[in-house]
C-alpha atoms as a PDB file:
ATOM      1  CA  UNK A   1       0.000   0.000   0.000  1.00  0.00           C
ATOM      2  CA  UNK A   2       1.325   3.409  -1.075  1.00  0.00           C
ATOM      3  CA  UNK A   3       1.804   5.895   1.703  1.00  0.00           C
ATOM      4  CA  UNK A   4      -0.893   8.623   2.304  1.00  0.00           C
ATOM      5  CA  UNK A   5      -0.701  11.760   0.821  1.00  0.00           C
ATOM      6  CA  UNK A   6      -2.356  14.502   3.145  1.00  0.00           C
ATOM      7  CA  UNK A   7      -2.947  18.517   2.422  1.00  0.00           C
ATOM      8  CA  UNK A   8      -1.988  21.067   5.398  1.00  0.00           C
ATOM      9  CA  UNK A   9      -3.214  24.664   4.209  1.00  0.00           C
ATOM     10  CA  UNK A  10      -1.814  26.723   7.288  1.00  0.00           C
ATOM     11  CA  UNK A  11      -5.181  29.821   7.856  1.00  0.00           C
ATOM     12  CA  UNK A  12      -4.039  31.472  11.077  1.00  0.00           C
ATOM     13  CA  UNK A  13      -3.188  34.197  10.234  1.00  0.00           C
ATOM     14  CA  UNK A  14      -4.982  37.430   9.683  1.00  0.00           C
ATOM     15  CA  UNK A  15      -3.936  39.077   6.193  1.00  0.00           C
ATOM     16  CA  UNK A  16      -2.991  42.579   7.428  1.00  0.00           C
ATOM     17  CA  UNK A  17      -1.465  43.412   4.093  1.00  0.00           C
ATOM     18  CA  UNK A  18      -4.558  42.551   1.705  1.00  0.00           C
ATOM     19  CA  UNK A  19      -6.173  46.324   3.371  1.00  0.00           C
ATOM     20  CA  UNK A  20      -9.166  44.718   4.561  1.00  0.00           C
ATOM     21  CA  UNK A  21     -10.799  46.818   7.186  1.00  0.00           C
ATOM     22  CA  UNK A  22     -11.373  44.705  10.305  1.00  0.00           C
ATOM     23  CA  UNK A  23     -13.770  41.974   9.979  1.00  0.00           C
ATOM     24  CA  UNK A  24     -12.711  38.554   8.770  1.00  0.00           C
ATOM     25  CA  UNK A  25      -8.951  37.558   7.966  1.00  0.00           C
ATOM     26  CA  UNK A  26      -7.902  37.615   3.728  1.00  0.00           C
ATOM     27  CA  UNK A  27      -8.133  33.898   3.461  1.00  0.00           C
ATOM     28  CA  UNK A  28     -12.327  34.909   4.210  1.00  0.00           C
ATOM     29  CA  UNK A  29     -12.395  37.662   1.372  1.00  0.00           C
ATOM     30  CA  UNK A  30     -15.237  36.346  -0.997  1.00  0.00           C
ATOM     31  CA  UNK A  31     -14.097  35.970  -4.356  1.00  0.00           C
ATOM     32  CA  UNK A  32     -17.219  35.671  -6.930  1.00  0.00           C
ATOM     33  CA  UNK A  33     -19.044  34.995  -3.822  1.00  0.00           C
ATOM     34  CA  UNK A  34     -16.411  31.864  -2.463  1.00  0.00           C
ATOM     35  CA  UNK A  35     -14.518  32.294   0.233  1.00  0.00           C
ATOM     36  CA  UNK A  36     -10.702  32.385  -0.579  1.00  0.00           C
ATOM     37  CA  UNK A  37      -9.700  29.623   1.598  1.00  0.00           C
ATOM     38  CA  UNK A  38     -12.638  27.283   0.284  1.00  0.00           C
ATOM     39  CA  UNK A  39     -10.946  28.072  -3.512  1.00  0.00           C
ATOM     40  CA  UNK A  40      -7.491  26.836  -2.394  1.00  0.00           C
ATOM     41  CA  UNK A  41      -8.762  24.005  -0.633  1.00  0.00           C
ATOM     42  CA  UNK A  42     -11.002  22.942  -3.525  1.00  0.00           C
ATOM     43  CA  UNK A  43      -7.739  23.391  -5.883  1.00  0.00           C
ATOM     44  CA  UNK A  44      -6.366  20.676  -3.896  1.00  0.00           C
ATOM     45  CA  UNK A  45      -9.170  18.520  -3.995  1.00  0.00           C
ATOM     46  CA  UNK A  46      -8.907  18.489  -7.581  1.00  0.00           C
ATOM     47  CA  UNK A  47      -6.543  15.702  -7.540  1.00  0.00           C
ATOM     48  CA  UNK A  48      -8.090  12.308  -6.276  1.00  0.00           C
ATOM     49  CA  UNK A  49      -4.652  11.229  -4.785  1.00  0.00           C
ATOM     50  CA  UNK A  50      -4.916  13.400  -2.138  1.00  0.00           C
ATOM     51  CA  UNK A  51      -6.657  11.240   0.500  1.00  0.00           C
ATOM     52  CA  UNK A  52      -7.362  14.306   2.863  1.00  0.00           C
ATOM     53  CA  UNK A  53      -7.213  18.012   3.241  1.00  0.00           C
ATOM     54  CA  UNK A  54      -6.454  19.567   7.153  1.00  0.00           C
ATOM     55  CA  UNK A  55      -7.167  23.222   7.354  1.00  0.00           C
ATOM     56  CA  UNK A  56      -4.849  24.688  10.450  1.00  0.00           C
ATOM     57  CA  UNK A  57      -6.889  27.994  11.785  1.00  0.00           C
ATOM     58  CA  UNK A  58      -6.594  30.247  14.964  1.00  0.00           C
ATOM     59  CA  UNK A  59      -8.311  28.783  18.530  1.00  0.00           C
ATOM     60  CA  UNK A  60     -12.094  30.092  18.074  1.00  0.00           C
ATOM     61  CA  UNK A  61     -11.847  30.834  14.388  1.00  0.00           C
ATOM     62  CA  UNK A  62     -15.737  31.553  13.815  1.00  0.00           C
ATOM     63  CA  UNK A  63     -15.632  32.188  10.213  1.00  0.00           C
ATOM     64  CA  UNK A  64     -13.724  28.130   9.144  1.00  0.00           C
ATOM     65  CA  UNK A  65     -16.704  25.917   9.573  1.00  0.00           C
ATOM     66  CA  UNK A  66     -19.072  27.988   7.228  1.00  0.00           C
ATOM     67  CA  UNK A  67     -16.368  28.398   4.831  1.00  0.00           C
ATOM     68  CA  UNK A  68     -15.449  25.163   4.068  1.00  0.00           C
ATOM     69  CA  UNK A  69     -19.071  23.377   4.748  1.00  0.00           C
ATOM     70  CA  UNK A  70     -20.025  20.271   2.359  1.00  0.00           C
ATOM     71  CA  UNK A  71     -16.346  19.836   1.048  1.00  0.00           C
ATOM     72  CA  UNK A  72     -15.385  16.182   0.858  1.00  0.00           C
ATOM     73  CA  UNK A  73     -11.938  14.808   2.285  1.00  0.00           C
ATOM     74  CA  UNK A  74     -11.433  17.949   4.565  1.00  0.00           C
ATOM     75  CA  UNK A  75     -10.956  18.724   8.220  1.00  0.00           C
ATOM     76  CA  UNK A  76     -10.371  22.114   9.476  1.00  0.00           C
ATOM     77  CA  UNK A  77      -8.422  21.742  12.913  1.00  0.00           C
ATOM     78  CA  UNK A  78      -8.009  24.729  15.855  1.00  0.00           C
ATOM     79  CA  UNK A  79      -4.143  24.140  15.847  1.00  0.00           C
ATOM     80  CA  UNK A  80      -3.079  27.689  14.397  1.00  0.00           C
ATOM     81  CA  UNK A  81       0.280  29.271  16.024  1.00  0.00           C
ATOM     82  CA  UNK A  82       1.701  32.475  16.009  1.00  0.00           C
ATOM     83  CA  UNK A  83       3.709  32.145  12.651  1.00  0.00           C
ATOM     84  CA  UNK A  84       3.604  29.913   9.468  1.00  0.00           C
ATOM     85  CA  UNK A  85       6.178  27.419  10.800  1.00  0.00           C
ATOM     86  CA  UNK A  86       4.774  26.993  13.958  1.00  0.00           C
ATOM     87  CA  UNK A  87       0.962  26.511  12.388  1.00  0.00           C
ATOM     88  CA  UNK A  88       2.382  23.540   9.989  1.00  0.00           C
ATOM     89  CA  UNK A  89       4.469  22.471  12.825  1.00  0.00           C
ATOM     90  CA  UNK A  90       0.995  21.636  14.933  1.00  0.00           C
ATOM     91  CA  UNK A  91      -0.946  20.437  12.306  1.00  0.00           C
ATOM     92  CA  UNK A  92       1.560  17.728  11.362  1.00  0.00           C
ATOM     93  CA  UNK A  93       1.474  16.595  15.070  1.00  0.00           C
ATOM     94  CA  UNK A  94      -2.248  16.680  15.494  1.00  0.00           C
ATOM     95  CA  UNK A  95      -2.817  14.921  12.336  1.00  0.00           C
ATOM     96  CA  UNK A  96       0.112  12.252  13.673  1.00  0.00           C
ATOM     97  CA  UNK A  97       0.925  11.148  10.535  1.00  0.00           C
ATOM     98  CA  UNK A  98       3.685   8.319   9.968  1.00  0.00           C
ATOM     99  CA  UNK A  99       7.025   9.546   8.465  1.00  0.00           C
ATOM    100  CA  UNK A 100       6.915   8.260   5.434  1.00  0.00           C
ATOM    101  CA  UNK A 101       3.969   9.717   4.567  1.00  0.00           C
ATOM    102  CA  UNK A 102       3.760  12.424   1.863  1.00  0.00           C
ATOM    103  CA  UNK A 103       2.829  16.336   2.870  1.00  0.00           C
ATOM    104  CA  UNK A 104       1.987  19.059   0.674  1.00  0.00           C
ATOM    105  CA  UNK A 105       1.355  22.241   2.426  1.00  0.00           C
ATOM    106  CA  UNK A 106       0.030  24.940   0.143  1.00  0.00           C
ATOM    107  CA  UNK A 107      -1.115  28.741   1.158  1.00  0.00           C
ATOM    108  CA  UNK A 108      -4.549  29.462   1.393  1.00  0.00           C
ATOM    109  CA  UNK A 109      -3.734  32.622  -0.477  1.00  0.00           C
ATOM    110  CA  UNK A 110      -3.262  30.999  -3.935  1.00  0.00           C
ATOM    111  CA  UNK A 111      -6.904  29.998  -4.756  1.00  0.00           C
ATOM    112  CA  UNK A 112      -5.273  29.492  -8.363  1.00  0.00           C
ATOM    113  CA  UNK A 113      -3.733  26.471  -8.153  1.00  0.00           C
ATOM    114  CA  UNK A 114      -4.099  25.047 -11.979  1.00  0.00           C
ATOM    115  CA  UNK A 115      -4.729  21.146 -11.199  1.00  0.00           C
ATOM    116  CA  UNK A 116      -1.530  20.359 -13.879  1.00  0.00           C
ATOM    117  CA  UNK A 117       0.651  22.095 -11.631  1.00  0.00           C
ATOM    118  CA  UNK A 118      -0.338  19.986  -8.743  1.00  0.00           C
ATOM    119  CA  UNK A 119      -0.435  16.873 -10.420  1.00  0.00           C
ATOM    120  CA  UNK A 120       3.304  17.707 -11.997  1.00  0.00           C
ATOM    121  CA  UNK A 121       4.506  18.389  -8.401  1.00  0.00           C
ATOM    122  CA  UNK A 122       3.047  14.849  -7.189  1.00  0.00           C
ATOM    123  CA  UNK A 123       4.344  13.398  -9.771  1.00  0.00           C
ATOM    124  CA  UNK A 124       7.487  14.744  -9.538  1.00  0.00           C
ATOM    125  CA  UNK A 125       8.202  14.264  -6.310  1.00  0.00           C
ATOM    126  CA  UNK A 126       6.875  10.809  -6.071  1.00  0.00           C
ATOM    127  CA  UNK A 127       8.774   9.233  -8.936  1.00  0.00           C
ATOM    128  CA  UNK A 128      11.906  10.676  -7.391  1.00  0.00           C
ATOM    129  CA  UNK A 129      11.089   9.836  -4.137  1.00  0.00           C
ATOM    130  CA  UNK A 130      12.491  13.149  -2.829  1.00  0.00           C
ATOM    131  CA  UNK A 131      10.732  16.411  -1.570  1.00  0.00           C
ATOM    132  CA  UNK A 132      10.000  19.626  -3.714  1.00  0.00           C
ATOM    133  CA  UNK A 133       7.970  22.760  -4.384  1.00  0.00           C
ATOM    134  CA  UNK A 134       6.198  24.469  -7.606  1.00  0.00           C
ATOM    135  CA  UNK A 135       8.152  28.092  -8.494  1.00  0.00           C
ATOM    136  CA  UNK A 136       8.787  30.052 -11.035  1.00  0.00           C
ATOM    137  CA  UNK A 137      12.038  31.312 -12.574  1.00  0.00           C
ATOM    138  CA  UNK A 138      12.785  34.958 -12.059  1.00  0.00           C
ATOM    139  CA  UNK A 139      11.875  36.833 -15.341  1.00  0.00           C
ATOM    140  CA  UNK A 140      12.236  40.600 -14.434  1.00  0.00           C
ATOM    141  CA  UNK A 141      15.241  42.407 -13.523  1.00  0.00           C
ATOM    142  CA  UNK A 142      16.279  41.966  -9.439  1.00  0.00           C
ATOM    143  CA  UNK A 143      17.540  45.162  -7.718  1.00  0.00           C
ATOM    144  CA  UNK A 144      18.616  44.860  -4.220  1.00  0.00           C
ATOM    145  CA  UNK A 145      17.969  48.080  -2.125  1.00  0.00           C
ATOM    146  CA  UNK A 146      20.975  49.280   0.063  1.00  0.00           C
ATOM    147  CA  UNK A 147      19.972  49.033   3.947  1.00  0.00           C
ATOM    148  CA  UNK A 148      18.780  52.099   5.580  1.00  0.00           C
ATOM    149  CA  UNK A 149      20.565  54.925   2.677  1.00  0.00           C
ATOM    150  CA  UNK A 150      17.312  55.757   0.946  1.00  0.00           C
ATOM    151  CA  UNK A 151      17.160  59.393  -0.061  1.00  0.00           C
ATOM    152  CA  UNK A 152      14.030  59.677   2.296  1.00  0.00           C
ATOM    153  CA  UNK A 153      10.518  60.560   1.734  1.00  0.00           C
ATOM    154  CA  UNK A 154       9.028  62.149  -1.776  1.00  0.00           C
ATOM    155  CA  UNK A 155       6.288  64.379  -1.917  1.00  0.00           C
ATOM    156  CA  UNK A 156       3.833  61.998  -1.148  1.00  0.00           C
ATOM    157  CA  UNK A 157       5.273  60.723   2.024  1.00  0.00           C
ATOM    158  CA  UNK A 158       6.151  57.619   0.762  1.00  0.00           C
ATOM    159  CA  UNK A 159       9.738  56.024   1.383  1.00  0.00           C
ATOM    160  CA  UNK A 160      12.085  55.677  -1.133  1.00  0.00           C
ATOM    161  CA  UNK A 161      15.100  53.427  -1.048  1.00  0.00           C
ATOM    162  CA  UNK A 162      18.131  53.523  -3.487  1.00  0.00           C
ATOM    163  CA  UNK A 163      19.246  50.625  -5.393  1.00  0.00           C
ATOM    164  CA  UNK A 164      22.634  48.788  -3.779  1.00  0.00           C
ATOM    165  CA  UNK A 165      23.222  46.441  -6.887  1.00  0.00           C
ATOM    166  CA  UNK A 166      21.584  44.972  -9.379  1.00  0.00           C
ATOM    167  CA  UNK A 167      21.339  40.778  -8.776  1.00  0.00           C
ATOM    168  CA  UNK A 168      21.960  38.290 -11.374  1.00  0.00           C
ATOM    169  CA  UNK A 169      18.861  36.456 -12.272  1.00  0.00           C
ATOM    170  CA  UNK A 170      20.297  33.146 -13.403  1.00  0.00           C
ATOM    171  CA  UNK A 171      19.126  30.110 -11.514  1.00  0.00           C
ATOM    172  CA  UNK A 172      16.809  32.284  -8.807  1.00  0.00           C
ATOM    173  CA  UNK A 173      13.165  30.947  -8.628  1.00  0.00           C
ATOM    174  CA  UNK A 174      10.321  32.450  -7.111  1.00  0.00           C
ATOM    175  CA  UNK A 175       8.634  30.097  -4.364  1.00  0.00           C
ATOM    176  CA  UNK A 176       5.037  28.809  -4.491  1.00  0.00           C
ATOM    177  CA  UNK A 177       3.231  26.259  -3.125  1.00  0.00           C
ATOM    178  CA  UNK A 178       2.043  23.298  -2.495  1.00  0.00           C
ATOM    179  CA  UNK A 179       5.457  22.294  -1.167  1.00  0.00           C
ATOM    180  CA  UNK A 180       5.587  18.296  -0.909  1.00  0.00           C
ATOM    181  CA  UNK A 181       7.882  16.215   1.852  1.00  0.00           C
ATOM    182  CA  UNK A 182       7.895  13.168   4.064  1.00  0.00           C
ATOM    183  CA  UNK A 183       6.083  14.081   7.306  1.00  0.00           C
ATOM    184  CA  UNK A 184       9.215  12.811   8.937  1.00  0.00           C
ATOM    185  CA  UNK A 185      11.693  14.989   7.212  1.00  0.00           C
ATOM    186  CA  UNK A 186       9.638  17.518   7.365  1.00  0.00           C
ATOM    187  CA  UNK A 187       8.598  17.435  11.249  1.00  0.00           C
ATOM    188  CA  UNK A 188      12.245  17.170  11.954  1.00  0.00           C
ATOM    189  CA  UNK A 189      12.997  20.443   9.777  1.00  0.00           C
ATOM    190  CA  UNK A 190      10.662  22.560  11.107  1.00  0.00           C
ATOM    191  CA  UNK A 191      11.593  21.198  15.120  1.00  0.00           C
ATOM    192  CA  UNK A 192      15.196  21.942  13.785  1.00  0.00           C
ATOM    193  CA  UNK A 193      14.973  25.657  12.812  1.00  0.00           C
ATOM    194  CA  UNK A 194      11.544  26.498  15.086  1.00  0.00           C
ATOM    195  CA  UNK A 195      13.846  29.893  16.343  1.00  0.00           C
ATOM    196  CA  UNK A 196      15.539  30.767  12.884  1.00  0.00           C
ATOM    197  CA  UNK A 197      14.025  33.676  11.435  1.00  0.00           C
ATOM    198  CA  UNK A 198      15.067  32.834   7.719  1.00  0.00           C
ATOM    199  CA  UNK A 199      12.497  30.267   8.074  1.00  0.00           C
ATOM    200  CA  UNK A 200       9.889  31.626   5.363  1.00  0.00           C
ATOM    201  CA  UNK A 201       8.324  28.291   3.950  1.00  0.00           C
ATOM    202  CA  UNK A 202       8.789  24.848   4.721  1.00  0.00           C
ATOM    203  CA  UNK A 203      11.881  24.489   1.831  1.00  0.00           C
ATOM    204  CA  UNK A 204      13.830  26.766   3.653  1.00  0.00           C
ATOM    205  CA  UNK A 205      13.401  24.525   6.723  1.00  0.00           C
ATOM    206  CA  UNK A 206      14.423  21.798   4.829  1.00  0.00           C
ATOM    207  CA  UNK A 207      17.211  23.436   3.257  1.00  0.00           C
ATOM    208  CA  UNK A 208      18.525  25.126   6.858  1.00  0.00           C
ATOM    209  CA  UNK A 209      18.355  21.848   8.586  1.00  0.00           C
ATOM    210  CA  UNK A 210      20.572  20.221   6.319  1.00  0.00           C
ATOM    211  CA  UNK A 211      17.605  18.225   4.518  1.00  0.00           C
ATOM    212  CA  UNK A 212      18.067  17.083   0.487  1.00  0.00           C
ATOM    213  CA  UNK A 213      17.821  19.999  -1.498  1.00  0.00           C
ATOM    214  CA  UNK A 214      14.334  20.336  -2.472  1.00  0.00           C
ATOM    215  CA  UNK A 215      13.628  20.511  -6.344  1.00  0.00           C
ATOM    216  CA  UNK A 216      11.895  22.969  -8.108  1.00  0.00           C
ATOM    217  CA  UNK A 217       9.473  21.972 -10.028  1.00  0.00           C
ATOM    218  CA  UNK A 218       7.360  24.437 -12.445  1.00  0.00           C
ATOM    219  CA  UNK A 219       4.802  26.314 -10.899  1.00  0.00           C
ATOM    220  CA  UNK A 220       2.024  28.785 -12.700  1.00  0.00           C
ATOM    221  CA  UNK A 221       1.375  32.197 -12.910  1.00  0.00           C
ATOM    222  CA  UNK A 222      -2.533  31.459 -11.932  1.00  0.00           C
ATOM    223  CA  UNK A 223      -0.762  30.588  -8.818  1.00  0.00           C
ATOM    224  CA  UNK A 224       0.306  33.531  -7.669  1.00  0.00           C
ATOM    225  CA  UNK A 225      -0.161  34.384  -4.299  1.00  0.00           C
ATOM    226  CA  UNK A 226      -2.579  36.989  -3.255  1.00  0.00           C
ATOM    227  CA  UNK A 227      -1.632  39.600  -0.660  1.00  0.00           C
ATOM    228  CA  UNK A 228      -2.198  43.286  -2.143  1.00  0.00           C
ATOM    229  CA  UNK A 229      -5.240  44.898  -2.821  1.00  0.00           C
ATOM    230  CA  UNK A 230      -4.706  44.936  -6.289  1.00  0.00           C
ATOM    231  CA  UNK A 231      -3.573  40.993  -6.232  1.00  0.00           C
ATOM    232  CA  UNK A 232      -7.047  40.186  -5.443  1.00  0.00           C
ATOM    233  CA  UNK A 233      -8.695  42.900  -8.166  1.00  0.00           C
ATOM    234  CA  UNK A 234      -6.442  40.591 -10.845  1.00  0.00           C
ATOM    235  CA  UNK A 235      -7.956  37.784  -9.586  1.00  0.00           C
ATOM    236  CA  UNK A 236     -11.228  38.477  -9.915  1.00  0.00           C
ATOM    237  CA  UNK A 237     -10.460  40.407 -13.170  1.00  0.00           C
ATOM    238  CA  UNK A 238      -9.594  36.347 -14.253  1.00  0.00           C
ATOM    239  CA  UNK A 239     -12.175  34.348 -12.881  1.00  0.00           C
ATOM    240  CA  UNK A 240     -14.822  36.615 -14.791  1.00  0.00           C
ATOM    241  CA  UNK A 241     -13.246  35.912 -17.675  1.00  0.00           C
ATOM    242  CA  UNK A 242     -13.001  32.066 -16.797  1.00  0.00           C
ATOM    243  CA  UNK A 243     -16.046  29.771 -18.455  1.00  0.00           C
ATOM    244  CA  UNK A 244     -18.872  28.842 -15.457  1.00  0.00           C
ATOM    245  CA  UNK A 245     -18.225  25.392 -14.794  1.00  0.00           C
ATOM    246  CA  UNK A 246     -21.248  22.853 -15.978  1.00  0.00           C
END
């Protein structure tokens, strides 16, 4: 019997950057009248070798059950922590998974997930036995800002920061998700660097602890993550433009 393959979407958190104006957190924010959060975990759902999806929220989250009512394969669980790494880091105990089963942990901020992006990172990771993450190559130019020599404010008030150098773009990859390990390998990460603050995303867990270098596998632009005001305008700019499903 093949090991299970089990969903974490980590929804503790409360969005402060998307410029919503108290109320419910982004991964809430209706979009064509669906919550976010449902969209990502129906994204997931898409592909039938996912035997279960486990939705980490905050203690008391009022808002989950609603959301993702009637949705097969899914749990939402009260497990949330105080940052990303710590969220993932509860729900992989409470769902006490056996190490050598497969994790994919995907933001509930990318309701876009195409389902042949999901099925290539399964695929992927599963032939090769080995852990990995959808991402993008870098396309645009990368300018790296020098620290604190910005020539201060302009005339609207907003800072401005002066370019240090100009980065080489070969080889860099932006970071998506789902992101796909062993539940042991991953547990052990996260337990590993739970005080290091370059812990963004379980890969750079994986890659701090001294794991196998994750591969990157290619992501999709539809799977970009929302966080801005205007991210979310795009999005539903796209799904009006998207055929109504029969």
């Amino acid at each position: 019997m093949n090991p299970p393959l089990i969903a974490i979407v980590p929804a503790a958190g409360i969005g402060a950057r998307a410029g919503l104006a108290g109320g419910a957190p982004k991964q809430y924010r209706a979009l064509q009248g669906e919550p976010m959060l449902r969209r990502a975990v129906r994204a997931l759902l898409a592909d039938p070798r996912i035997d279960q999806v486990r939705v980490a929220v905050a203690a008391e989250d009022p808002w989950v059950a609603q959301a993702l009512a009637g949705l097969p394969r899914t749990v939402w669980r009260p497990c949330g922590g105080p940052t990303r790494a710590a969220t993932v880091g509860a729900a992989l105990r409470d769902a006490g998974l056996a190490p050598d089963a497969w994790v994919l942990v995907h933001d509930a901020a990318r309701p876009g997930l195409p389902a042949q992006a999901l099925a290539r990172l399964i695929d992927t990771c599963l032939r090769q036995g080995r852990g990995g993450l959808l991402a993008l190559p870098v396309a645009d130019t990368v300018k790296q800002a020098a620290p604190a020599s910005g020539p201060g404010a302009d005339d609207a008030g907003s800072q401005l920061d002066a370019i240090a150098r100009t980065l080489p773009r070969d080889h860099l990859w932006l970071a998506q998700t789902p992101q796909m390990f062993r539940a042991g390998d991953l547990g052990a990460a996260l337990d590993a660097c739970a005080a290091d603050p370059r812990v963004t995303d379980e890969a750079s867990a994986v890659e701090l602890s001294g794991g196998r270098p994750p591969l990157l596998v290619p992501g999709s632009r539809q799977n970009d993550k929302l966080t801005w005001p205007e991210d979310f305008e795009w999005f539903e700019s796209w799904l009006r433009g998207q055929p109504e499903a029969s």
